[in-house]
PDB file of N, CA and C in Angstrom:
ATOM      1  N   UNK A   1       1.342  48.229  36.028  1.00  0.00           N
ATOM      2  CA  UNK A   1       2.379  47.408  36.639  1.00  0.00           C
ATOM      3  C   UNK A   1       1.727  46.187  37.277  1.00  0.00           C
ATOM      4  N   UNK A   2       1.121  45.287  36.829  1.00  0.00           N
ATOM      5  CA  UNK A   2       0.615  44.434  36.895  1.00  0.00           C
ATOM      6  C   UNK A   2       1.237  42.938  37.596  1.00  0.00           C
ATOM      7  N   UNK A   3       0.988  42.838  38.460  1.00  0.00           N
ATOM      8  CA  UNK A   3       2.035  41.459  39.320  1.00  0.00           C
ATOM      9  C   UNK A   3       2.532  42.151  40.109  1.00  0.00           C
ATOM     10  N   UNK A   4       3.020  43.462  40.287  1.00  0.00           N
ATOM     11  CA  UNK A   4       3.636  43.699  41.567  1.00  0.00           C
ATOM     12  C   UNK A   4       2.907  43.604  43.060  1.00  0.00           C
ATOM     13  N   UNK A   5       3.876  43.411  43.555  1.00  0.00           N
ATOM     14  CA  UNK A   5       3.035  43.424  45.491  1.00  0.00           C
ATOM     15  C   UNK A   5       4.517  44.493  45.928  1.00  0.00           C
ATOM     16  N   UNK A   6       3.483  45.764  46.610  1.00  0.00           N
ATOM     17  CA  UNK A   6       4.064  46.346  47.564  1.00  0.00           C
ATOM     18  C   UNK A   6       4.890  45.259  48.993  1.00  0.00           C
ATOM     19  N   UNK A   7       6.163  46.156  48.952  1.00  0.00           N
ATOM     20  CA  UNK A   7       6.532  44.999  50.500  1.00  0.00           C
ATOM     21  C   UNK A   7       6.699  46.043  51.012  1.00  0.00           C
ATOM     22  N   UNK A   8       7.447  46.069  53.028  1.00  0.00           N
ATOM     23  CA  UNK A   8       7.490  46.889  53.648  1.00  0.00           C
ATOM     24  C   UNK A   8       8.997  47.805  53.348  1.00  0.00           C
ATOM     25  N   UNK A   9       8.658  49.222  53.255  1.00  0.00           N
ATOM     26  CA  UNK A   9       9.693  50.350  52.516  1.00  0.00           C
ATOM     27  C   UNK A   9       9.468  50.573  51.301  1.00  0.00           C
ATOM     28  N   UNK A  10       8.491  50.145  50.246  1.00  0.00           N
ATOM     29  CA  UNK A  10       8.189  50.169  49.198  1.00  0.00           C
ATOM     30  C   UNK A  10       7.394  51.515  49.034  1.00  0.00           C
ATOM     31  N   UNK A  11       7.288  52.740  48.060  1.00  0.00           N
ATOM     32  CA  UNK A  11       6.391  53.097  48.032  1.00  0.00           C
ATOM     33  C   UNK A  11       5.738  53.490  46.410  1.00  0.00           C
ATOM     34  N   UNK A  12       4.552  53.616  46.144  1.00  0.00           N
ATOM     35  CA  UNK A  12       4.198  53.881  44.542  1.00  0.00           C
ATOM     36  C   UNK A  12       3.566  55.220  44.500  1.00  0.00           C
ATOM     37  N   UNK A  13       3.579  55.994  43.611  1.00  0.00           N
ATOM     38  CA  UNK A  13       2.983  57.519  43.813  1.00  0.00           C
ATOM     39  C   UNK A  13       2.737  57.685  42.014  1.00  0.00           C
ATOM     40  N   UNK A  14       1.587  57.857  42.164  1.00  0.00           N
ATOM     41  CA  UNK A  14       1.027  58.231  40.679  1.00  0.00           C
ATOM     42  C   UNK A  14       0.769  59.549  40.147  1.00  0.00           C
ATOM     43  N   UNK A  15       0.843  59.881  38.472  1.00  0.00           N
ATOM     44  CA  UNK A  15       0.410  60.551  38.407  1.00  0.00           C
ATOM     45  C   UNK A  15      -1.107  61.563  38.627  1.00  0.00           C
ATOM     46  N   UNK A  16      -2.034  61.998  39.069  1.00  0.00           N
ATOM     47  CA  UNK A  16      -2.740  62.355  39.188  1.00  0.00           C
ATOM     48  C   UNK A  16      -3.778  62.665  37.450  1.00  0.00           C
ATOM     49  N   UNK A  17      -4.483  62.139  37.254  1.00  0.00           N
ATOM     50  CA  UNK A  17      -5.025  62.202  36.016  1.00  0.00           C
ATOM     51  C   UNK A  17      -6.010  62.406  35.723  1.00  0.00           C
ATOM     52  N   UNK A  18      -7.127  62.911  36.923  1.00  0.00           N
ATOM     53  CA  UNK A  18      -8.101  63.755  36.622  1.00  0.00           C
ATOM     54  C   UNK A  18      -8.022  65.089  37.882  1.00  0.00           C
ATOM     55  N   UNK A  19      -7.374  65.719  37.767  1.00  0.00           N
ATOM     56  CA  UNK A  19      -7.538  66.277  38.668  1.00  0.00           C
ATOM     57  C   UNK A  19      -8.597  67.835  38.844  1.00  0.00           C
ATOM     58  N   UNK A  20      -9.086  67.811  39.736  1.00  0.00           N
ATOM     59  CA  UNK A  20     -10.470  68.725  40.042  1.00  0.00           C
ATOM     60  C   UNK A  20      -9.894  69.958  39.775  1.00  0.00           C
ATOM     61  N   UNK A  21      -8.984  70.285  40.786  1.00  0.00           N
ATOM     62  CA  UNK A  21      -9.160  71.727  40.876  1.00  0.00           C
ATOM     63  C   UNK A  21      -7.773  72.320  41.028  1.00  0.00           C
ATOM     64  N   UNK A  22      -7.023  73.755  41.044  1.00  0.00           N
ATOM     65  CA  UNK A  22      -5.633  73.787  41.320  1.00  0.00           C
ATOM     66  C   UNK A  22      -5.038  73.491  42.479  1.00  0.00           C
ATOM     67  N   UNK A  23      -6.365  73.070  43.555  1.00  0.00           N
ATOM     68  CA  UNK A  23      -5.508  72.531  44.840  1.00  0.00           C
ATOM     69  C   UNK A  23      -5.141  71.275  44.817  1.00  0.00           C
ATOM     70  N   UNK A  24      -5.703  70.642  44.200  1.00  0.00           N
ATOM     71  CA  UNK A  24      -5.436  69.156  43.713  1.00  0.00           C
ATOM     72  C   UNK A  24      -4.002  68.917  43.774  1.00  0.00           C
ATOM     73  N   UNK A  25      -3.484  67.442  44.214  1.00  0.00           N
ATOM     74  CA  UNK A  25      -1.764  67.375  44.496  1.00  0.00           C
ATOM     75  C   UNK A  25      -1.835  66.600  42.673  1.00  0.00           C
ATOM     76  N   UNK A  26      -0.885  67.212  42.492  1.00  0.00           N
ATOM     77  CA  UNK A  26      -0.258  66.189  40.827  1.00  0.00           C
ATOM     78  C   UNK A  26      -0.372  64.761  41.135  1.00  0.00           C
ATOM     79  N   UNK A  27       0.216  64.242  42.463  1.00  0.00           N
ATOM     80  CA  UNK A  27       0.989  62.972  42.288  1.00  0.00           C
ATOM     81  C   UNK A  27      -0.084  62.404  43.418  1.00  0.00           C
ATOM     82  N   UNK A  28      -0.243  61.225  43.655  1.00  0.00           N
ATOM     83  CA  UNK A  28      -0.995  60.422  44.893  1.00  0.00           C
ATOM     84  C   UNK A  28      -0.532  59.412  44.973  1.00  0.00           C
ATOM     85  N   UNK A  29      -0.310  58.534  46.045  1.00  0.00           N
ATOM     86  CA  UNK A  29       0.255  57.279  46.151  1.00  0.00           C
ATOM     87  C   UNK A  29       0.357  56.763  47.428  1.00  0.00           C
ATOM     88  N   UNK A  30       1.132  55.648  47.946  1.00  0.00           N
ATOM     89  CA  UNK A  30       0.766  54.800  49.162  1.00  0.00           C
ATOM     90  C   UNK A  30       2.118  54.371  49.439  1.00  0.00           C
ATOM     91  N   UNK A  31       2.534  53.855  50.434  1.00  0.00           N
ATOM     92  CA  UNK A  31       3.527  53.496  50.954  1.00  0.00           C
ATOM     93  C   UNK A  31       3.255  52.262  52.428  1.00  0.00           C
ATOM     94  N   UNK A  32       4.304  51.683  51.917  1.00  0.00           N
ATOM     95  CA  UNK A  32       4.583  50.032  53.224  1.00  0.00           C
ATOM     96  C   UNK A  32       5.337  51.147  53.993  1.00  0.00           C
ATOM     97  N   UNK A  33       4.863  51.233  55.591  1.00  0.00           N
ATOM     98  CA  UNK A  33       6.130  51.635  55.887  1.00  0.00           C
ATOM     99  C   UNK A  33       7.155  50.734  56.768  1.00  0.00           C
ATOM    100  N   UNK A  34       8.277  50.787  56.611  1.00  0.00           N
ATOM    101  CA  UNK A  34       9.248  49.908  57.052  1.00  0.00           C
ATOM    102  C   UNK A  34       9.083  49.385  58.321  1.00  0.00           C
ATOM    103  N   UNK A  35       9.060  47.990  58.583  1.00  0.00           N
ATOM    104  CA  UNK A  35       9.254  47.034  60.013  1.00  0.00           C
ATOM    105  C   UNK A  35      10.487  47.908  60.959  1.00  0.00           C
ATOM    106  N   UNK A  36       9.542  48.562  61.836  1.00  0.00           N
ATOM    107  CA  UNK A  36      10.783  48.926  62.746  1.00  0.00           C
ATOM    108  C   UNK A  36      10.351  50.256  62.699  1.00  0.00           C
ATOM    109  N   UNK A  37       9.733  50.736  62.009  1.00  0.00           N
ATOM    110  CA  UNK A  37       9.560  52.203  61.606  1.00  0.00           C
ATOM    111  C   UNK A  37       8.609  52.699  63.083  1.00  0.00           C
ATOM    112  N   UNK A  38       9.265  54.208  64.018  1.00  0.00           N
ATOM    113  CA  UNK A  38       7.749  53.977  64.636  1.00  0.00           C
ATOM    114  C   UNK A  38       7.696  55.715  64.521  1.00  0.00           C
ATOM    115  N   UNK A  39       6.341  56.462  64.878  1.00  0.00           N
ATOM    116  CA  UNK A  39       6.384  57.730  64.381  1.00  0.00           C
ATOM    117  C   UNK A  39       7.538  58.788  65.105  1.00  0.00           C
ATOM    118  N   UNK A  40       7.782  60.030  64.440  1.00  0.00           N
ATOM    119  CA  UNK A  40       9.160  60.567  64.719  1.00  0.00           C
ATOM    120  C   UNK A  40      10.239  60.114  64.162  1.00  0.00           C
ATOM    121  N   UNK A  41      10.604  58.781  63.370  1.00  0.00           N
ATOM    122  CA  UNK A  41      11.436  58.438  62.959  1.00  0.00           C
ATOM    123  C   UNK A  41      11.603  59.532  61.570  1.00  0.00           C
ATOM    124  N   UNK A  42      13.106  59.649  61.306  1.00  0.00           N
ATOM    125  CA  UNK A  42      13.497  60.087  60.379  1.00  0.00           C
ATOM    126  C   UNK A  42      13.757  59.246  59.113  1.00  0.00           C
ATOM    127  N   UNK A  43      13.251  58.988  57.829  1.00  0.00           N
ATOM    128  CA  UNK A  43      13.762  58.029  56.989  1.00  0.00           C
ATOM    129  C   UNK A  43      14.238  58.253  55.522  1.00  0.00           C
ATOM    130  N   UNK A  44      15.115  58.094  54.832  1.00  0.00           N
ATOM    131  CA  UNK A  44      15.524  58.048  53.324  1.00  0.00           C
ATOM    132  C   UNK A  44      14.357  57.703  52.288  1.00  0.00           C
ATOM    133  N   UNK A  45      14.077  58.207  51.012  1.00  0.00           N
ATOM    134  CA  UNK A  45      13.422  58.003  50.052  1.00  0.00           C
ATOM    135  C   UNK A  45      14.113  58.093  49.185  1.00  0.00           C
ATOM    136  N   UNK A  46      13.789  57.411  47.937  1.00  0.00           N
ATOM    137  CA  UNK A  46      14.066  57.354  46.814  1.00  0.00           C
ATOM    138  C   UNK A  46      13.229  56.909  45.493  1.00  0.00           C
ATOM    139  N   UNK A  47      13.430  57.733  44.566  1.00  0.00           N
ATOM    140  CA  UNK A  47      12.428  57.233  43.386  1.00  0.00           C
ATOM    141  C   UNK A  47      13.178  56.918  42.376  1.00  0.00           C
ATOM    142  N   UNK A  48      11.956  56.292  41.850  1.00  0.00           N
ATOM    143  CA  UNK A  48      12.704  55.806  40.250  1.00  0.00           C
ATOM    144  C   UNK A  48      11.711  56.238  39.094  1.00  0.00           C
ATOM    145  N   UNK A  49      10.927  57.200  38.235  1.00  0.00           N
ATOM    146  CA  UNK A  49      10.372  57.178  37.381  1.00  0.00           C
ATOM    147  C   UNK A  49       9.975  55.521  36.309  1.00  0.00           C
ATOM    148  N   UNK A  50       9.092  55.882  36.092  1.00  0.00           N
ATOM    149  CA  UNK A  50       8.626  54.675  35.556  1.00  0.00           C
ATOM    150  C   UNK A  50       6.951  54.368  35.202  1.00  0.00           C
ATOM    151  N   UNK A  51       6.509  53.624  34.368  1.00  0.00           N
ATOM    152  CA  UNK A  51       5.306  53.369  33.813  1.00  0.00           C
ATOM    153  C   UNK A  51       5.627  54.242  32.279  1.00  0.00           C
ATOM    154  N   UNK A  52       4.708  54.454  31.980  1.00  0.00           N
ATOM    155  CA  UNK A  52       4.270  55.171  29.909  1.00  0.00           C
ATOM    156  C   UNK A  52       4.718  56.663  30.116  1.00  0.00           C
ATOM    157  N   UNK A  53       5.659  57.200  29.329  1.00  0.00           N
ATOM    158  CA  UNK A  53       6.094  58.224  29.878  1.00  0.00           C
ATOM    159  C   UNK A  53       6.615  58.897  31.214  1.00  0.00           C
ATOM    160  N   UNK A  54       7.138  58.192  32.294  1.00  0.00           N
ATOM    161  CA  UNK A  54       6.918  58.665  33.154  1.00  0.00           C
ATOM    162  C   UNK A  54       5.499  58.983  34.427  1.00  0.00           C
ATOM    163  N   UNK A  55       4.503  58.179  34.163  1.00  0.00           N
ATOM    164  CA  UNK A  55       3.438  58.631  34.682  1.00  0.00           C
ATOM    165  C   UNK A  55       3.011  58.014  36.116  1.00  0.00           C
ATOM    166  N   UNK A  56       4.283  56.599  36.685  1.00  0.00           N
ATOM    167  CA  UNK A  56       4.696  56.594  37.739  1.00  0.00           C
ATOM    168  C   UNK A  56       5.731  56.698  38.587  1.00  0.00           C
ATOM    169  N   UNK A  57       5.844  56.848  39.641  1.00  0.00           N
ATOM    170  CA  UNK A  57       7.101  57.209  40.607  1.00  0.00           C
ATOM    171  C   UNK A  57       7.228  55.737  41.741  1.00  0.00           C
ATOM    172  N   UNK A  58       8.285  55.174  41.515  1.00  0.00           N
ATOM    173  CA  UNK A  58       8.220  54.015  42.312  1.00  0.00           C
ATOM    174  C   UNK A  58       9.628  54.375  43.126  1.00  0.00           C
ATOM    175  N   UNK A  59       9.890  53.726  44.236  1.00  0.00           N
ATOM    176  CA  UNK A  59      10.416  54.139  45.309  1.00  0.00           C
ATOM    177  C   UNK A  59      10.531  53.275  46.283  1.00  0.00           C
ATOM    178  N   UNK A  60      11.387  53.423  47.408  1.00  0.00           N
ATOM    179  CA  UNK A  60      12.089  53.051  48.342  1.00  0.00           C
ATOM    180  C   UNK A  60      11.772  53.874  49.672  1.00  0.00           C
ATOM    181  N   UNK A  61      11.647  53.015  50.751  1.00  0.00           N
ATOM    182  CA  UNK A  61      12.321  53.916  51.717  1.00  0.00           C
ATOM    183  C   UNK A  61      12.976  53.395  52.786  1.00  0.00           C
ATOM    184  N   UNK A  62      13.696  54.116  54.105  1.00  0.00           N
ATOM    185  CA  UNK A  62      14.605  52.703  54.686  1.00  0.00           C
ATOM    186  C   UNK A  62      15.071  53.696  55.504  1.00  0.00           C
ATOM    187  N   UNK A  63      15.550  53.367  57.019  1.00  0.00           N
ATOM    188  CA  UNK A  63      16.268  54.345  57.579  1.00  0.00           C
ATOM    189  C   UNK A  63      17.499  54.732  57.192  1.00  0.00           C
ATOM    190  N   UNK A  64      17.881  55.799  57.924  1.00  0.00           N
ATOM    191  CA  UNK A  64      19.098  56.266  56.814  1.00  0.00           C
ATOM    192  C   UNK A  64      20.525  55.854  57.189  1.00  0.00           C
ATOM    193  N   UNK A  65      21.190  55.192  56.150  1.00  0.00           N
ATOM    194  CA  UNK A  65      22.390  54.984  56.283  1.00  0.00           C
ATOM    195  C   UNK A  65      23.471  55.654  57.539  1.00  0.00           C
ATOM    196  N   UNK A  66      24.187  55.042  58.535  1.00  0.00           N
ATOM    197  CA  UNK A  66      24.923  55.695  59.007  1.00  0.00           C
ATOM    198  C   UNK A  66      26.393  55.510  58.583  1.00  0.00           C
ATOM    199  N   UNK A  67      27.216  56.545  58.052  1.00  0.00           N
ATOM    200  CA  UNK A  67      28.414  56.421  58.260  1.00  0.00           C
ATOM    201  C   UNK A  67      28.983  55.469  58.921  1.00  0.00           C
ATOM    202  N   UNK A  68      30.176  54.774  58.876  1.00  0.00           N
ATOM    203  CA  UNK A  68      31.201  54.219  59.843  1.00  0.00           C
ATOM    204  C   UNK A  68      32.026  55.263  59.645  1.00  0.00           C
ATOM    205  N   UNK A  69      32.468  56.374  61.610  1.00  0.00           N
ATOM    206  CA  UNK A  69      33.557  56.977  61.235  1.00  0.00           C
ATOM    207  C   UNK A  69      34.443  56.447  60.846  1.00  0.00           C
ATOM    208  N   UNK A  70      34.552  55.096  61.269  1.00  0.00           N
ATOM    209  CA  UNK A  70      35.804  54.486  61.745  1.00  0.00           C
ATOM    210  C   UNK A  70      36.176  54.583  63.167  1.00  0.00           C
ATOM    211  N   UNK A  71      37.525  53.713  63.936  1.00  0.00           N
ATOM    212  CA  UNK A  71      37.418  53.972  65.090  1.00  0.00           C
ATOM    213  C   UNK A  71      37.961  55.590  65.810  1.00  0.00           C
ATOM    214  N   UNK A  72      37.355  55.238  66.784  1.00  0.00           N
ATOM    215  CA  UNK A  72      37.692  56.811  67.586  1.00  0.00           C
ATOM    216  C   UNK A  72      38.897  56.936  67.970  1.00  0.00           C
ATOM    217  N   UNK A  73      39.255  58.296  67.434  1.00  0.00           N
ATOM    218  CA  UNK A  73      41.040  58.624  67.431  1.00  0.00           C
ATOM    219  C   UNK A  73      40.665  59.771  69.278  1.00  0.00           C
ATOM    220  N   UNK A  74      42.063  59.085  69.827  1.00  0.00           N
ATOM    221  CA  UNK A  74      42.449  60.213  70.803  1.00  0.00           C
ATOM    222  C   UNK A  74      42.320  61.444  70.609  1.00  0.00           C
ATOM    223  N   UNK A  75      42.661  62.377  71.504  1.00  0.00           N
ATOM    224  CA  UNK A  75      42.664  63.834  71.208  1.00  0.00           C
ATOM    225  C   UNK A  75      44.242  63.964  71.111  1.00  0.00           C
ATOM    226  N   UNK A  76      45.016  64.536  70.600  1.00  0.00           N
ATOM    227  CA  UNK A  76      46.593  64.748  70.272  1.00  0.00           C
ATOM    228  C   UNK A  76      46.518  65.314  71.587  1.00  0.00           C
ATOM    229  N   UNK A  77      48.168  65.117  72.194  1.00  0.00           N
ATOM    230  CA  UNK A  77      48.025  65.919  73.598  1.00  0.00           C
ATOM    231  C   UNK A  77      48.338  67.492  74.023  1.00  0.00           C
ATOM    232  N   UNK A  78      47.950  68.173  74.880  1.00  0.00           N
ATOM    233  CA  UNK A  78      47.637  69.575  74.415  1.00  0.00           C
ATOM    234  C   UNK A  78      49.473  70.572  74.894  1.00  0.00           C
ATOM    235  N   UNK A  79      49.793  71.369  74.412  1.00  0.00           N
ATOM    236  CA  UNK A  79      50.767  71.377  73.745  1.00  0.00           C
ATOM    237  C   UNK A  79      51.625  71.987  75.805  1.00  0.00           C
ATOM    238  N   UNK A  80      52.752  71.265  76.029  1.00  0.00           N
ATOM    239  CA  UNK A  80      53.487  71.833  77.264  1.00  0.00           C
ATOM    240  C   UNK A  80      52.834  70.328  78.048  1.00  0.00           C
ATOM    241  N   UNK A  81      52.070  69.386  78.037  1.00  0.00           N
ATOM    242  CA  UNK A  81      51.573  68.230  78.270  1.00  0.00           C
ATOM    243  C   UNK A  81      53.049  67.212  78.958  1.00  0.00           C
ATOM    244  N   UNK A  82      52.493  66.986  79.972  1.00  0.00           N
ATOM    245  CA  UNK A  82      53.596  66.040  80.304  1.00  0.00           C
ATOM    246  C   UNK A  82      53.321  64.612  80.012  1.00  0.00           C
ATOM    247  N   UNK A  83      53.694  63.946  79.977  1.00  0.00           N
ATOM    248  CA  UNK A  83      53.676  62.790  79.123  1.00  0.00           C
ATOM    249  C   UNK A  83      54.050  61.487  80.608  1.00  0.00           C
ATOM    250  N   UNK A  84      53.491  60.517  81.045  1.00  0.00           N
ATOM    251  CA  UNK A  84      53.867  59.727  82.158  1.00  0.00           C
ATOM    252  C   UNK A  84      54.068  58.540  81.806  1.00  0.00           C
ATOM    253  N   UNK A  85      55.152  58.163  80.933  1.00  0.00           N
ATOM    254  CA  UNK A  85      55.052  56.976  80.357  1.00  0.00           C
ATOM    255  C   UNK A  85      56.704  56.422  80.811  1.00  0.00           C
ATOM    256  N   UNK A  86      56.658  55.137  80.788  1.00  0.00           N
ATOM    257  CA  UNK A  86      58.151  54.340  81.367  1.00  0.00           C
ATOM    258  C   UNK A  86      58.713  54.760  79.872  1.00  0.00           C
ATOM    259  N   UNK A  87      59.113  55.610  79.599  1.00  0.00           N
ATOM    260  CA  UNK A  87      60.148  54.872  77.816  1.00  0.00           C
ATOM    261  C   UNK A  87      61.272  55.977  78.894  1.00  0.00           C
ATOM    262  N   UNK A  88      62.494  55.625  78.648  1.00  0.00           N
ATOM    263  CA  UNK A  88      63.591  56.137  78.858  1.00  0.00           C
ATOM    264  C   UNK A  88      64.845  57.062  78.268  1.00  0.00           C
ATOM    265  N   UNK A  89      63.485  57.598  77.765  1.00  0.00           N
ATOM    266  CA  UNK A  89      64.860  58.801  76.690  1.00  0.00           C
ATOM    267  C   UNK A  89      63.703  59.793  76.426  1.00  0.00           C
TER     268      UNK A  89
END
């Protein structure tokens, strides 16, 4: 993969292709880690297969998406609840 530059959240993980012994990890690789990132943080990954057969793993990483609940609903009122409002009926 020739021309690429790692940026920050980027990560590349290779296949392993000589490997010694059965403790040996399959895969090895490096990672940017994200601006903002500090340790304890929790973060998202993602790969994409890629290179000659499959023989690299390229990837992402990024903190993790939060939901929008949307806005915050009241609690319904609890049931025999008196109600103190001006309406007249």
């Amino acid at each position: 993969m020739a021309g690429y530059e790692q940026k920050p959240g980027d990560i590349a993980v290779f296949k392993e292709r000589e490997k010694r012994n059965d403790r040996a990890p399959d895969w090895r690789g490096n990672l940017i880690v994200p601006e903002g990132a500090k340790p304890g943080d929790k973060l998202e990954v993602a790969f994409w297969a890629k290179g000659d057969n499959g023989t690299m793993l390229a990837g992402s990483v990024k903190f993790p998406t939060q939901r929008d609940a949307g806005p915050a609903r009241e609690a319904p009122p609890q049931r025999g609840a008196r109600f103190d409002d001006d309406i007249p009926f």
